[in-house]
N, C-alpha and C. Protein backbone atom coordinates (compact mmCIF):
# COMPACT_ATOMS: atom_id res chain seq x y z
N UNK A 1 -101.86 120.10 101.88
CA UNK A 1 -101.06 121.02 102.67
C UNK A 1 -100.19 121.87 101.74
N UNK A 2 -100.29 123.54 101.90
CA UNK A 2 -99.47 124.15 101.02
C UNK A 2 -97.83 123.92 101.61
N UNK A 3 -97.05 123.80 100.16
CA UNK A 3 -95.83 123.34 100.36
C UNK A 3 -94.99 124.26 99.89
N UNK A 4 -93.79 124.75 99.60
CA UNK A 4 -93.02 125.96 99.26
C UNK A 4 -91.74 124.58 98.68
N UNK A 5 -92.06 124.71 97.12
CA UNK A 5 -91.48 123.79 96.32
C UNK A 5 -90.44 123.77 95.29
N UNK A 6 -89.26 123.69 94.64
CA UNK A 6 -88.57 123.70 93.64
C UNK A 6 -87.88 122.80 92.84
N UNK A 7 -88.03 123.51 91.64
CA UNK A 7 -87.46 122.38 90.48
C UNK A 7 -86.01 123.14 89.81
N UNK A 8 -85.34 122.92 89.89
CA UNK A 8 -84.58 122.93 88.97
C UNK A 8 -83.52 121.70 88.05
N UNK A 9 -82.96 122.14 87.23
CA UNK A 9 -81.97 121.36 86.00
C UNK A 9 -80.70 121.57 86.65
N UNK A 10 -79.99 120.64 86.64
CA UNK A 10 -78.30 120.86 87.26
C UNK A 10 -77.86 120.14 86.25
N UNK A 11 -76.32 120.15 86.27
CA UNK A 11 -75.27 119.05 86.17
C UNK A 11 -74.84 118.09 86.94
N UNK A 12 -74.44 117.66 86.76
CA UNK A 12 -73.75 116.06 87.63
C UNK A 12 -73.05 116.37 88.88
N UNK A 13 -72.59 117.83 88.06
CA UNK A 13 -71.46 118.56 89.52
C UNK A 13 -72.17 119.79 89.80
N UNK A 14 -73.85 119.77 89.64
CA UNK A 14 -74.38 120.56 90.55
C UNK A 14 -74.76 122.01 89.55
N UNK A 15 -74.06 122.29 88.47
CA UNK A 15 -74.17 123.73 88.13
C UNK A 15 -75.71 123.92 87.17
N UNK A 16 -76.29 124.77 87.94
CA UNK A 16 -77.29 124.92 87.09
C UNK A 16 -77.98 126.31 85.61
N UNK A 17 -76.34 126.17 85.70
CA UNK A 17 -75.74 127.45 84.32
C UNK A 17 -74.77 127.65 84.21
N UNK A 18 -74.11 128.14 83.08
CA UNK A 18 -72.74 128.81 82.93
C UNK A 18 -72.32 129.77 83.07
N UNK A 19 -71.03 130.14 82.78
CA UNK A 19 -70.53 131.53 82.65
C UNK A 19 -71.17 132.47 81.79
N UNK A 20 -71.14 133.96 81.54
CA UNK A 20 -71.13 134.73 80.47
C UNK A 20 -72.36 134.86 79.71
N UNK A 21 -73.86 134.53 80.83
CA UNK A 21 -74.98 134.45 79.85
C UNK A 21 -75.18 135.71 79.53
N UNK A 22 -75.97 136.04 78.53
CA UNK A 22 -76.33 136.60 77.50
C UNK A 22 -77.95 136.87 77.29
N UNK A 23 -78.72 137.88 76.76
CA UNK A 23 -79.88 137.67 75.87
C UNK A 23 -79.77 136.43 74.82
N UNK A 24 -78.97 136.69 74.76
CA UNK A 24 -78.95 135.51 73.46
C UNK A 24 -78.61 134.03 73.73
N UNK A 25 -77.70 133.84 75.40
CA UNK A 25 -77.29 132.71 75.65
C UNK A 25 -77.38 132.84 76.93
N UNK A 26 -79.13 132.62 77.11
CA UNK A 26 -79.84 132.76 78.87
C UNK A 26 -78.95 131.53 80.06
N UNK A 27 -78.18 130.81 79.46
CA UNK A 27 -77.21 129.95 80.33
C UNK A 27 -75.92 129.81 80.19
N UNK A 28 -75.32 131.07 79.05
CA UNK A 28 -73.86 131.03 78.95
C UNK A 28 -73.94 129.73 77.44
N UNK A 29 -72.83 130.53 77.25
CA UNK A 29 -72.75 129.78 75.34
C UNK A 29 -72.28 128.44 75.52
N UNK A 30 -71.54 127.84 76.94
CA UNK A 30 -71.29 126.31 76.61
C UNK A 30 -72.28 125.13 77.00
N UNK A 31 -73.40 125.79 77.07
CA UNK A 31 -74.03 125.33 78.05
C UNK A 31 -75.51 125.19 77.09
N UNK A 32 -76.18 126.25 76.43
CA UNK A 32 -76.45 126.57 75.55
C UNK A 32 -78.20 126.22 76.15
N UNK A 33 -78.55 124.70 75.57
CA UNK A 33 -79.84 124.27 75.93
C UNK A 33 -79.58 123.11 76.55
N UNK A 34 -78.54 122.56 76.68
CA UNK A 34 -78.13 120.80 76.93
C UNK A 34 -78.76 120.98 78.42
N UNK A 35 -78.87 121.70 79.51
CA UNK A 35 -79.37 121.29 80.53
C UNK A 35 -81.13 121.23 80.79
N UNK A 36 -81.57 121.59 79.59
CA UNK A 36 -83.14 121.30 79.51
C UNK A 36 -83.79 120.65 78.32
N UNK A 37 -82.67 119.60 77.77
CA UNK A 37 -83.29 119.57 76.57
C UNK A 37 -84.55 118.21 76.91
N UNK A 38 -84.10 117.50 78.46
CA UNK A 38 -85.42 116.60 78.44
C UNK A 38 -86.97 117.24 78.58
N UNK A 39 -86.67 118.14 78.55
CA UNK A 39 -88.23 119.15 78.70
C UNK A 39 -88.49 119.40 76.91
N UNK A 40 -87.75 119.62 76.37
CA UNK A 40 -88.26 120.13 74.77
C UNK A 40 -88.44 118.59 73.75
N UNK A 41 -87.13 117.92 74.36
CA UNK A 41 -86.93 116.63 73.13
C UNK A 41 -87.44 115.42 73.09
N UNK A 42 -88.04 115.25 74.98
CA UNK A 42 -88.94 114.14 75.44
C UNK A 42 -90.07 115.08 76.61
N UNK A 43 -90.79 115.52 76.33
CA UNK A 43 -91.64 116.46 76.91
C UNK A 43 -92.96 114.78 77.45
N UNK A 44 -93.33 114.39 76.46
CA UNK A 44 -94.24 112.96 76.90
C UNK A 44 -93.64 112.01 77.99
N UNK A 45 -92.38 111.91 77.78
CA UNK A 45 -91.35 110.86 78.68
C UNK A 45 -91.39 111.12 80.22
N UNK A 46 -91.42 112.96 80.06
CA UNK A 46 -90.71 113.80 80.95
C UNK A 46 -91.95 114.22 81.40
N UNK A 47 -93.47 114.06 81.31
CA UNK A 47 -94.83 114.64 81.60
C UNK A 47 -95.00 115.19 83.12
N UNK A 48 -94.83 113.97 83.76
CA UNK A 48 -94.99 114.35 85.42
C UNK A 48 -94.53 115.00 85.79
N UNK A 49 -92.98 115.19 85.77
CA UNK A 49 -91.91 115.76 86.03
C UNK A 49 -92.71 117.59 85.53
N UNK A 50 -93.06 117.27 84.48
CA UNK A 50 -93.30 119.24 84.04
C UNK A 50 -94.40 119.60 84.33
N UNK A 51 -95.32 118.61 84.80
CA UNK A 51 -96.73 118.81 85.85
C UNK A 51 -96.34 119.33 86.52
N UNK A 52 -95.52 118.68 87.52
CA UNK A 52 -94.95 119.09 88.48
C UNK A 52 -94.37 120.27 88.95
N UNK A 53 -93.91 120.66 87.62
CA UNK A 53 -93.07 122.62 88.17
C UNK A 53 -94.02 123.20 87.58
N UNK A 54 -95.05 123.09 86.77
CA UNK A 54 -96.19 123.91 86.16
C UNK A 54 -97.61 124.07 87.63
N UNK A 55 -97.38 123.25 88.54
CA UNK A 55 -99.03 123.10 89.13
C UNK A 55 -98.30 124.25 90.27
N UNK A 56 -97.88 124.91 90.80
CA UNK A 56 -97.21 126.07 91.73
C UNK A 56 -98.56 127.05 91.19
N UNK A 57 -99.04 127.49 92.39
CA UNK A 57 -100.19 128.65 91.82
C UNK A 57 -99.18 130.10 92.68
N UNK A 58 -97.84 130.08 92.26
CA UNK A 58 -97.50 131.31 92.70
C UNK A 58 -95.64 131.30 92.72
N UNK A 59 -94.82 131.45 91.99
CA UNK A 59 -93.82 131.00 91.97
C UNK A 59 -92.72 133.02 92.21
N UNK A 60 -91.45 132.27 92.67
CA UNK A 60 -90.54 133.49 92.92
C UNK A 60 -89.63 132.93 92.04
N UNK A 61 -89.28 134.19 91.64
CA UNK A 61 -87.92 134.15 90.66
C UNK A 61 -86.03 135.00 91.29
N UNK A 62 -85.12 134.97 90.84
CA UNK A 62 -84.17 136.22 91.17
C UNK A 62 -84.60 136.79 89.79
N UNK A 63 -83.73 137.99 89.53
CA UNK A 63 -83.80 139.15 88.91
C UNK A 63 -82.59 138.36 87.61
N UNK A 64 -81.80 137.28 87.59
CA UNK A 64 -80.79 136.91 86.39
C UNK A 64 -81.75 135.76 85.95
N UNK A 65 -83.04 135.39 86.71
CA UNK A 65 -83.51 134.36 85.62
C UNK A 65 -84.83 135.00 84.86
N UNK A 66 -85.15 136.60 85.45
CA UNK A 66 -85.93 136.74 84.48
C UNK A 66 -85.45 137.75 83.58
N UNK A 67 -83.89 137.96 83.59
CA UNK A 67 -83.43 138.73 81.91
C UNK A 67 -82.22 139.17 82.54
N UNK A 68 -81.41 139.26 81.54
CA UNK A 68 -79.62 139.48 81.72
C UNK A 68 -79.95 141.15 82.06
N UNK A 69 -80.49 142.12 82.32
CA UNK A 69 -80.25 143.04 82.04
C UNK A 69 -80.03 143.58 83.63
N UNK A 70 -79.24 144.49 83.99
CA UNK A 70 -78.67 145.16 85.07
C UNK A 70 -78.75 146.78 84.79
N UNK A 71 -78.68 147.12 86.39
CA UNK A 71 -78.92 148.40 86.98
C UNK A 71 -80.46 148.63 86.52
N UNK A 72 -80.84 150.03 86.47
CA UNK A 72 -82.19 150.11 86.09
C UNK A 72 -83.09 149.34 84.84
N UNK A 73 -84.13 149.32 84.77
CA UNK A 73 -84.67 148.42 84.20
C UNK A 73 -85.07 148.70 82.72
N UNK A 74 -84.84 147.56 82.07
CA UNK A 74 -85.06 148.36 80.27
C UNK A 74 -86.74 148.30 80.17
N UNK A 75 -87.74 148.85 80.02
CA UNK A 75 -88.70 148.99 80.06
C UNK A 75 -89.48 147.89 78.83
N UNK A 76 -88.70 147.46 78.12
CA UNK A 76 -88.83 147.09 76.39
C UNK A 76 -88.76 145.61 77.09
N UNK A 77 -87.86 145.26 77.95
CA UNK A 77 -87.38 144.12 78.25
C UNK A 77 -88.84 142.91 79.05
N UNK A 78 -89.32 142.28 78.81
CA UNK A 78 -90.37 141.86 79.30
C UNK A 78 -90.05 140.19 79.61
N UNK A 79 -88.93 139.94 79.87
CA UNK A 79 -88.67 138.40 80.00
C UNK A 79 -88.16 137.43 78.92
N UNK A 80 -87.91 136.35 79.02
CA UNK A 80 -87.10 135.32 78.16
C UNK A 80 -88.52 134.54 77.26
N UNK A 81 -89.65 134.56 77.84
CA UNK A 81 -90.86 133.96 77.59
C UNK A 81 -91.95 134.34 76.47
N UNK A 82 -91.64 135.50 75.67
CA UNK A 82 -92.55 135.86 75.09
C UNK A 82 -93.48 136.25 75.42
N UNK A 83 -94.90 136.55 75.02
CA UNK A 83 -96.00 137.37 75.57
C UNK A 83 -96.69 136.65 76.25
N UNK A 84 -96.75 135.13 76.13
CA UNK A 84 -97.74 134.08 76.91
C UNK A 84 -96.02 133.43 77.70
N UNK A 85 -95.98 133.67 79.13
CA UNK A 85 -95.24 132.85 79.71
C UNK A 85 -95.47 131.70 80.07
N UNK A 86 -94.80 130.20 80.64
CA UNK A 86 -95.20 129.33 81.17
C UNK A 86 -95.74 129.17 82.17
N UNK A 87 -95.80 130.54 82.50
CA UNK A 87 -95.92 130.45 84.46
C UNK A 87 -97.65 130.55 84.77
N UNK A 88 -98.42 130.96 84.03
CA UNK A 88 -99.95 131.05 83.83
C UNK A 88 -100.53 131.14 85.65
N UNK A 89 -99.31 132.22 86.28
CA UNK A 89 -99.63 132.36 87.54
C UNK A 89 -99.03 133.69 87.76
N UNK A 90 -98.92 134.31 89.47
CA UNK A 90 -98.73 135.14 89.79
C UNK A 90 -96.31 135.08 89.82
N UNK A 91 -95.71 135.93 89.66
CA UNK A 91 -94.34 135.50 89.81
C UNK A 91 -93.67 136.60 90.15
N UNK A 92 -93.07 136.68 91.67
CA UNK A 92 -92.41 137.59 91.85
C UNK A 92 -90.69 137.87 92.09
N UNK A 93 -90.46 138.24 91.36
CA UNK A 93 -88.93 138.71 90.51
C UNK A 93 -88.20 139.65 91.83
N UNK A 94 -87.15 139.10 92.30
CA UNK A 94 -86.26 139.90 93.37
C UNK A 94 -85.35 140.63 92.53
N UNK A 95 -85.26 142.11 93.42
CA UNK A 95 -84.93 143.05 92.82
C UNK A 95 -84.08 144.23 93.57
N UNK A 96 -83.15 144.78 93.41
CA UNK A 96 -83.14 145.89 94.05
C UNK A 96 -83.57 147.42 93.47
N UNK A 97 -84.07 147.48 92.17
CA UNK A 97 -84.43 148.26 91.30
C UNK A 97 -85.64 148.31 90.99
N UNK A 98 -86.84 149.00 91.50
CA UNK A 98 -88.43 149.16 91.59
C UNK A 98 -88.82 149.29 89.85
N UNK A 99 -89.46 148.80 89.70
CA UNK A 99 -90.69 148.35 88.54
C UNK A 99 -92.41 147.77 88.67
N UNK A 100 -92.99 148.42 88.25
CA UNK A 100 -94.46 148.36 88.10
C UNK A 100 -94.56 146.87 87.88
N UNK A 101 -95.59 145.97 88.41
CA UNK A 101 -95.64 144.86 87.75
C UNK A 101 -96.14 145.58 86.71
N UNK A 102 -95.83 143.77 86.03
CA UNK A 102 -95.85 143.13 84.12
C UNK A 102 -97.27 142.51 84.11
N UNK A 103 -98.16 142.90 82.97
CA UNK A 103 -99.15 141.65 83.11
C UNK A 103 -98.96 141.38 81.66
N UNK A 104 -98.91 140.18 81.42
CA UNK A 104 -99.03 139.32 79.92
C UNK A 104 -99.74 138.28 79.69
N UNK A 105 -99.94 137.59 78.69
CA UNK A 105 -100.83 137.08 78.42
C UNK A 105 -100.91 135.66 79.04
N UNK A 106 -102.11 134.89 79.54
CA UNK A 106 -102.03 133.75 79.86
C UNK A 106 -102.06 133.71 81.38
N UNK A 107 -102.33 134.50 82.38
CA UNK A 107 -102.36 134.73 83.45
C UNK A 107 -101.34 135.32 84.32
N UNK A 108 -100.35 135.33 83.69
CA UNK A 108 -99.14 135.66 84.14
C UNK A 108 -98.63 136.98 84.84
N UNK A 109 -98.53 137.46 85.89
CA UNK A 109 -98.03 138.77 86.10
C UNK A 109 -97.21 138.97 86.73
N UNK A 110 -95.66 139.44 86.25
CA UNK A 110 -94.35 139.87 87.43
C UNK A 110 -94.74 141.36 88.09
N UNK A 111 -94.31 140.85 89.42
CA UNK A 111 -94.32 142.03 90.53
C UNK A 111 -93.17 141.68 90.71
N UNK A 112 -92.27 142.81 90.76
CA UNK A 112 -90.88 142.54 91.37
C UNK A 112 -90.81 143.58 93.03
N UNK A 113 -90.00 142.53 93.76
CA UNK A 113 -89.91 142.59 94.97
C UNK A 113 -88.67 143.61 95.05
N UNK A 114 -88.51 144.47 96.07
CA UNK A 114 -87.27 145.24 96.57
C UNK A 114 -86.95 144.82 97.83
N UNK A 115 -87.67 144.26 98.68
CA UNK A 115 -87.57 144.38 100.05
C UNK A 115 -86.85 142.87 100.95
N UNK A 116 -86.70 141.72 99.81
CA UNK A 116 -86.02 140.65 100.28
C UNK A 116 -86.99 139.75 100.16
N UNK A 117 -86.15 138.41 100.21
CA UNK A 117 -86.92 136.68 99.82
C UNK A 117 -88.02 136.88 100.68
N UNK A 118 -87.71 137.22 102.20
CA UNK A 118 -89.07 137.00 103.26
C UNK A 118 -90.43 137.85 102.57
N UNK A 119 -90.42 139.15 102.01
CA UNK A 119 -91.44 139.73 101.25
C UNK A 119 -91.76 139.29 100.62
N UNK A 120 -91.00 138.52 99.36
CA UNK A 120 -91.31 137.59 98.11
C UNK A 120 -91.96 136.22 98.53
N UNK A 121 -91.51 135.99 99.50
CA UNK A 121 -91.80 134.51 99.83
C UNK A 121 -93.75 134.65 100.44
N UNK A 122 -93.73 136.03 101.46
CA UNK A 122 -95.14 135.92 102.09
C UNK A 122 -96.34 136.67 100.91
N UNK A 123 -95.47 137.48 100.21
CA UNK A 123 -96.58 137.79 98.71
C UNK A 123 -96.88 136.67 97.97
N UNK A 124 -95.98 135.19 97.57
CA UNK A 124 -96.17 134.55 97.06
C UNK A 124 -97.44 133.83 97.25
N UNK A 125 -97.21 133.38 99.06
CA UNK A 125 -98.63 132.45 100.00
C UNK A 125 -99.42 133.24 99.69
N UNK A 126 -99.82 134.51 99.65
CA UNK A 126 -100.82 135.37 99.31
C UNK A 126 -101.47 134.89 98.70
N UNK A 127 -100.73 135.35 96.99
CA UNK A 127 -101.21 135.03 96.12
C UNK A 127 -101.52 133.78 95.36
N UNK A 128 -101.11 132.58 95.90
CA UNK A 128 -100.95 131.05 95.72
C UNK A 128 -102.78 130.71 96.39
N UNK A 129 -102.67 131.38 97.18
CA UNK A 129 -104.19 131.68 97.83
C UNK A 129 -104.49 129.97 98.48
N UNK A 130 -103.63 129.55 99.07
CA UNK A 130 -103.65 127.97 99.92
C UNK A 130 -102.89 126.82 99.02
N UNK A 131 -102.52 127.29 97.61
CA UNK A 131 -101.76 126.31 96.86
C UNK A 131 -100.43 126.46 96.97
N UNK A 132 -99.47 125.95 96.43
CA UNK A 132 -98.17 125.49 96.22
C UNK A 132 -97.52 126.82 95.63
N UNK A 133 -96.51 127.05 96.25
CA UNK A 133 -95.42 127.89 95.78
C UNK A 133 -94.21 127.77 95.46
N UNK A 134 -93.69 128.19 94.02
CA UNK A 134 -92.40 127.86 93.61
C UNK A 134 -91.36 128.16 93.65
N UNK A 135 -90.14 128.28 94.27
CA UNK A 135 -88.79 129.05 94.01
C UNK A 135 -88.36 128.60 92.54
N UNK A 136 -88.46 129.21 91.58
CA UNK A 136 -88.07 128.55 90.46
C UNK A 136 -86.84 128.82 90.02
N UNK A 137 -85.92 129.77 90.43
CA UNK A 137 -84.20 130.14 90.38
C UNK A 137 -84.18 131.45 90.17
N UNK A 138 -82.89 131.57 89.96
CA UNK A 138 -82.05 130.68 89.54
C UNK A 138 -81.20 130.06 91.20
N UNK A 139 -79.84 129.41 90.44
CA UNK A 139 -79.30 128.93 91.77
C UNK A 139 -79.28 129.49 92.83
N UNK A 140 -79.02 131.20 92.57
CA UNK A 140 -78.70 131.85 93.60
C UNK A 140 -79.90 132.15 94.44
N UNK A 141 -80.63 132.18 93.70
CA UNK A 141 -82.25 132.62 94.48
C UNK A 141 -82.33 131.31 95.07
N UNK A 142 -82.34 130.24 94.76
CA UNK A 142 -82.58 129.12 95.51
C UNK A 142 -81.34 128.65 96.33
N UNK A 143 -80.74 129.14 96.60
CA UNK A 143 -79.46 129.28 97.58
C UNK A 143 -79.92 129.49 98.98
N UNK A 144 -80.36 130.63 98.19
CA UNK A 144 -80.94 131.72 99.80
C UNK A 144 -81.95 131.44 100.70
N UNK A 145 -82.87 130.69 99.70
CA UNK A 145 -84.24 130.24 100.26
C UNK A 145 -84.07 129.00 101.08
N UNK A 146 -82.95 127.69 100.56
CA UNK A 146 -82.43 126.73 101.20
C UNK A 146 -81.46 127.16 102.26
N UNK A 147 -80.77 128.21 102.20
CA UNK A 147 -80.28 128.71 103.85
C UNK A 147 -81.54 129.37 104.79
N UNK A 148 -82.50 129.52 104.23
CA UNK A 148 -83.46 130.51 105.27
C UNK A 148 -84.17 129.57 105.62
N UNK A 149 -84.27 128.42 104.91
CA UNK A 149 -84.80 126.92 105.75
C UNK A 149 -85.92 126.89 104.76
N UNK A 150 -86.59 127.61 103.87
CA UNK A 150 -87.76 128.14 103.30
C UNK A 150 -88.58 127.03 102.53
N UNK A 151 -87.42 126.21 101.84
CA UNK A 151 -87.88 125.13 101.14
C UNK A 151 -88.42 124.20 101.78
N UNK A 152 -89.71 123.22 100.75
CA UNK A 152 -90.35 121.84 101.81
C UNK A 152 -90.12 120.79 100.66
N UNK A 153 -90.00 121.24 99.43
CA UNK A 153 -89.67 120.01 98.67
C UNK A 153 -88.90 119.84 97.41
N UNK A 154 -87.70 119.59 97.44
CA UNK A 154 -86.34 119.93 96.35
C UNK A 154 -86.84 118.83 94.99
N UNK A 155 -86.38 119.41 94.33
CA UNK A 155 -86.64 118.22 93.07
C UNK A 155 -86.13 118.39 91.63
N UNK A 156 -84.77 118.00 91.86
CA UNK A 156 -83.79 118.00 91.02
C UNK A 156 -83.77 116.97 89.96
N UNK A 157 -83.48 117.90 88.61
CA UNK A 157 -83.18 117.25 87.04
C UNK A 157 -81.87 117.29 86.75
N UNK A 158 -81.15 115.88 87.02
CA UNK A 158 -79.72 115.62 86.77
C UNK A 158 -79.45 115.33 85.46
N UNK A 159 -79.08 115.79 84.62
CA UNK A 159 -78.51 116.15 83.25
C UNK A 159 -77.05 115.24 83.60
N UNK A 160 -76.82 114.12 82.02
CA UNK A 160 -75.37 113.30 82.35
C UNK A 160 -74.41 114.34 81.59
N UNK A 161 -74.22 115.50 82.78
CA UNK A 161 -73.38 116.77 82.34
C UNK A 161 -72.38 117.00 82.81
N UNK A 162 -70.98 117.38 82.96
CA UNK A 162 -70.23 118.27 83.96
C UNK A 162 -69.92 119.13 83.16
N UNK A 163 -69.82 120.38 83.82
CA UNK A 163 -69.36 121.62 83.42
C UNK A 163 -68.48 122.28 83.92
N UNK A 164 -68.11 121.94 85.32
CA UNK A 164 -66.70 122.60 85.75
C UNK A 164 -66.94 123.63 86.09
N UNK A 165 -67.91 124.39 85.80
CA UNK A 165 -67.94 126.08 86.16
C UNK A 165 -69.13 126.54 85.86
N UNK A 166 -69.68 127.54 86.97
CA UNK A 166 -71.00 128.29 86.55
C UNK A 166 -71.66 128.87 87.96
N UNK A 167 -72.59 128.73 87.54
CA UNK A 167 -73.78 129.11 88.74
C UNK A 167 -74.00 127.78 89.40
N UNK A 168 -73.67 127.34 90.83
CA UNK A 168 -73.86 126.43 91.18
C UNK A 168 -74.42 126.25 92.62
N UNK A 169 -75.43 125.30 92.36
CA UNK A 169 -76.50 124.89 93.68
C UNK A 169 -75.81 124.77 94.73
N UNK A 170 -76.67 124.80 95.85
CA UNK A 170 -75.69 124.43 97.15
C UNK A 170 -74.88 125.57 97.77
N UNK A 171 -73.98 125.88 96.59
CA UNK A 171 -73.22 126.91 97.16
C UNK A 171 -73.08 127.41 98.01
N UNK A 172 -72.34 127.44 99.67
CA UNK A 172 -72.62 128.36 100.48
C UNK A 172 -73.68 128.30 101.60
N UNK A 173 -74.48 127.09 101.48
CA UNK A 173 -75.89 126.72 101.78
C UNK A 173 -75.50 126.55 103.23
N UNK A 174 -74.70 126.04 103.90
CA UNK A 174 -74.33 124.80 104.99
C UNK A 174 -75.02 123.69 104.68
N UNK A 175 -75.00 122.93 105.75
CA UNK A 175 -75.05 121.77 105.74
C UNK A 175 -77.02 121.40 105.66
N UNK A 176 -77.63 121.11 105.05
CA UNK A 176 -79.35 120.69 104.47
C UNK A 176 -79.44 119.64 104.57
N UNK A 177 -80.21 118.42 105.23
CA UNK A 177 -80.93 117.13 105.41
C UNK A 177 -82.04 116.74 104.62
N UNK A 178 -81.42 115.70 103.49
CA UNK A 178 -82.92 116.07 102.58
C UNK A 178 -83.32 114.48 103.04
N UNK A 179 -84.65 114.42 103.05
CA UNK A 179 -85.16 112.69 102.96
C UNK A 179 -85.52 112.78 101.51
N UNK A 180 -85.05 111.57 100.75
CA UNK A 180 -85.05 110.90 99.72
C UNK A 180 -87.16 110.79 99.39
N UNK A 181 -87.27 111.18 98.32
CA UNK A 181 -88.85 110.58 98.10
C UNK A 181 -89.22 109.82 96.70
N UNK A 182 -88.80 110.04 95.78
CA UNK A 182 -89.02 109.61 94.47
C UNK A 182 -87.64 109.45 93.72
N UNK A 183 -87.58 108.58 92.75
CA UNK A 183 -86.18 108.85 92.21
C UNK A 183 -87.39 108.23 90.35
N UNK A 184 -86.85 109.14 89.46
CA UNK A 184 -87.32 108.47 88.31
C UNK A 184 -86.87 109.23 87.38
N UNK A 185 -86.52 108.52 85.86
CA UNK A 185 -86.13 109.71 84.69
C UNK A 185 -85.77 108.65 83.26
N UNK A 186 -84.97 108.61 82.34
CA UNK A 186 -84.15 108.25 81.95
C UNK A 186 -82.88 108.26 81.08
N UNK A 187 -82.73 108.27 79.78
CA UNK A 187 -81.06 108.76 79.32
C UNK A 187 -80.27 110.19 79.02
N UNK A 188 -81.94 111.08 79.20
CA UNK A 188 -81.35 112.57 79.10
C UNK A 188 -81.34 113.24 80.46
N UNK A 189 -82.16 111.93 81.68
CA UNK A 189 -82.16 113.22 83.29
C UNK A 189 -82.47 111.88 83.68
N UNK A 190 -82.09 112.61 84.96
CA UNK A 190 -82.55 111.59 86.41
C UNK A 190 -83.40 112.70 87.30
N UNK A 191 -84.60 112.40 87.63
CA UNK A 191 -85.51 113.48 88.17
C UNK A 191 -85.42 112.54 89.99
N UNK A 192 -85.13 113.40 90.71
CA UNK A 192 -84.45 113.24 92.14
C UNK A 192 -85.68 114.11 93.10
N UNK A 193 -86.39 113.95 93.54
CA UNK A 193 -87.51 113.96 94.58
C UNK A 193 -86.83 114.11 95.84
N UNK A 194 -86.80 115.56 96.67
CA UNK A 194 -86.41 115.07 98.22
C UNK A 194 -87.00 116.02 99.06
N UNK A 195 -87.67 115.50 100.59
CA UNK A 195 -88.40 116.26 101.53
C UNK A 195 -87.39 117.62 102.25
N UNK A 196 -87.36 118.69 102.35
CA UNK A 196 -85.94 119.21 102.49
C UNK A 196 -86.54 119.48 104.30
N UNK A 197 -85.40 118.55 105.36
CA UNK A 197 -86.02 118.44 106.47
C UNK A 197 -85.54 118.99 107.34
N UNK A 198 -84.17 120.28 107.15
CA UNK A 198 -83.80 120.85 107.69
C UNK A 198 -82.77 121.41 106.93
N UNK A 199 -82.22 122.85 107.41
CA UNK A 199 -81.07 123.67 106.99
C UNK A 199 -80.51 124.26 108.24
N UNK A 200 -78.91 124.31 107.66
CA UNK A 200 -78.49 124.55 109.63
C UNK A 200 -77.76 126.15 108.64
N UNK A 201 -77.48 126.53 107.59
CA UNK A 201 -77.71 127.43 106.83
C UNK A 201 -75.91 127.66 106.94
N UNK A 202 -75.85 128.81 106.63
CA UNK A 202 -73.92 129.22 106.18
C UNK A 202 -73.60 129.07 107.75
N UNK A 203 -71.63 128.72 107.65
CA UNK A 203 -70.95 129.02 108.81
C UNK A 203 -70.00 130.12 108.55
């Protein structure tokens, strides 16, 4: 059954970035890499877990997780990923500023959306073509999608972090009913599995 799925990295208190990011510091300088380093430093440990956000045959992005850059678009600017992205799928980038899709190497091609999550979300099923689709962030993009009820399966990487400040999950959401499904990880994350079984969305 196609499912409309997300992964992201938090902190302990939820933030899944910092202040003041940068080209150079895609999560804000205090923050740096510590909230993904179980993906780079135990990638074998961490296998399922990155199966898991890799098997999406169609994932949505916002417009701050695929490059710091604002107002019209730098043409030069082609993402945080280099020429072969991870995404080796279709990914569409919310936007209020029109751009041609991107095609790069490895299957990968951004279409960026103008018209809102519901456009992004039914281009995604499109193109997922009966498979799994990803909200992959950032928080705020996955904010919106968990108030529009959109999500079917949350699956959070708890980092033993607090940060006090940033971009943070939940935010604003109302009140969401998740059923518990998997719980597994160990000293750099706790990987948190949950069915998301309702959203009663902002008050």
């Amino acid at each position: 059954m196609t499912k409309v799925t997300c992964d992201i990295s938090i902190s302990v208190d939820g933030y899944a970035a910092g202040l003041n990011q940068s080209e150079a510091e895609p999560f804000g300088p205090r923050v740096g890499t510590r909230l993904h380093r179980w993906m780079f430093d135990q990638p074998e440990a961490n296998a399922e877990a990155i199966e898991r956000i890799t098997a999406a045959r169609a994932y949505i992005m916002g417009r701050n997780m695929f490059g710091p850059v604002r107002g019209d678009w730098d043409p030069d600017w082609k993402g945080w990923w280099g020429d072969d992205p991870p995404y080796h799928a279709p990914v569409f980038v919310l936007t209020h500023h029109p751009r041609e899709p991107l095609e790069m190497q490895g299957g990968t091609t951004f279409t960026f959306v103008t018209d809102g999550i519901e456009s992004a979300l039914a281009q995604a099923h499109e193109a997922a073509g009966g498979g799994d689709v990803a909200v992959a962030g950032g928080a705020n993009t996955i904010n919106q999608y968990l108030t529009a009820g959109a999500i079917d399966e949350l699956r959070l990487h708890v980092v033993p972090l607090v940060l006090g400040e940033g971009e943070r999950l939940f935010e604003g959401v109302g009140e969401v009913e998740l059923e518990p499904l998997d719980v597994s990880g160990n000293e750099l994350v706790t990987h948190l599995s949950y069915r998301v079984v309702g959203a009663r969305g902002r008050r």
